[in-house]
Protein backbone atom coordinates (compact mmCIF):
# COMPACT_ATOMS: atom_id res chain seq x y z
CA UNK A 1 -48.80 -45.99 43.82
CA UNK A 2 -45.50 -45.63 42.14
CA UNK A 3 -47.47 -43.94 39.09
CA UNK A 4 -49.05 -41.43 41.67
CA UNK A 5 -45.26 -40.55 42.40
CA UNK A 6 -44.06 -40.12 39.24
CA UNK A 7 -46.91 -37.82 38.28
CA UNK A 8 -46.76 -35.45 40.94
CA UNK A 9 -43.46 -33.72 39.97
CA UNK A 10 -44.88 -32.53 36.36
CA UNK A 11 -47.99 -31.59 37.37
CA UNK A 12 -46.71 -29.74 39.93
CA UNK A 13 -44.25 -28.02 37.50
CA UNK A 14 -47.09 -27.33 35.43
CA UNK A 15 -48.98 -25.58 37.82
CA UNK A 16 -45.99 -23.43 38.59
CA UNK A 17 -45.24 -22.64 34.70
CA UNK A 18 -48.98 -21.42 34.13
CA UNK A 19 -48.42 -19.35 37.24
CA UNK A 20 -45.47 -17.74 35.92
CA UNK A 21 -47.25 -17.32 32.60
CA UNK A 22 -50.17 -15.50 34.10
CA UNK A 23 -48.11 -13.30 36.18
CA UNK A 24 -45.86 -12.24 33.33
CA UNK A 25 -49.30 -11.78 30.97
CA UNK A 26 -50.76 -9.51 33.57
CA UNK A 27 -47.86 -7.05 34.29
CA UNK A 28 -47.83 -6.38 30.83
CA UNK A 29 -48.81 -2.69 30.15
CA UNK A 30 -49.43 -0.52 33.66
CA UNK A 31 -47.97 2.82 33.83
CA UNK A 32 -44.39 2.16 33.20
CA UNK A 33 -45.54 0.49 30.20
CA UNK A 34 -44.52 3.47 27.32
CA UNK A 35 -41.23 4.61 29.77
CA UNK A 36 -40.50 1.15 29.04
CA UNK A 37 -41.03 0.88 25.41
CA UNK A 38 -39.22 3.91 25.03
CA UNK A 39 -36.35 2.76 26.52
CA UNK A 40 -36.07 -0.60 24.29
CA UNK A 41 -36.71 1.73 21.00
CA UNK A 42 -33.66 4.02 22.08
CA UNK A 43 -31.66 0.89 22.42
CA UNK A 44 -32.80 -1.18 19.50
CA UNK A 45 -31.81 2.83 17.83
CA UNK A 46 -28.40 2.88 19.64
CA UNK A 47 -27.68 -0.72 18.28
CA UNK A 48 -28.71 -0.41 14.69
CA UNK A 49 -27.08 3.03 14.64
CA UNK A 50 -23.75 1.38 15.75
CA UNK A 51 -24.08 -1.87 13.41
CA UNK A 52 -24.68 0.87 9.95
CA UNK A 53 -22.17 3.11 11.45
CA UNK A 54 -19.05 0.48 12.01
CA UNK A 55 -17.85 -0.44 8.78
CA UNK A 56 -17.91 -4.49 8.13
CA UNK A 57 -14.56 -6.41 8.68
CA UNK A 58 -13.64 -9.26 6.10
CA UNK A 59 -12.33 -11.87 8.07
């Protein structure tokens, strides 16, 4: 029985994790999907914009 015990925990973590896994994979796209994309291409933008425009420090 003490095999039985020891099992249970990561199976039942398992279960849980594909859960997750097919939540996450079927929220993906919707409506919001392009507002959202949009916003993480202005950001990645804003980001590269400031890492060309700062000049590089020698340290």
């Amino acid at each position: 029985m003490d095999y039985v015990s020891a099992l249970v925990p990561p199976i039942v973590m398992a279960v849980f994790f594909i859960g997750v896994v097919r939540v996450i994979v079927k929220t993906q796209g919707g409506a919001a999907k392009d507002k959202e994309d949009a916003a993480v291409d202005a950001a990645i933008a804003r980001a590269e914009g400031a890492r060309q425009g700062s000049p590089a420090r020698d340290v």
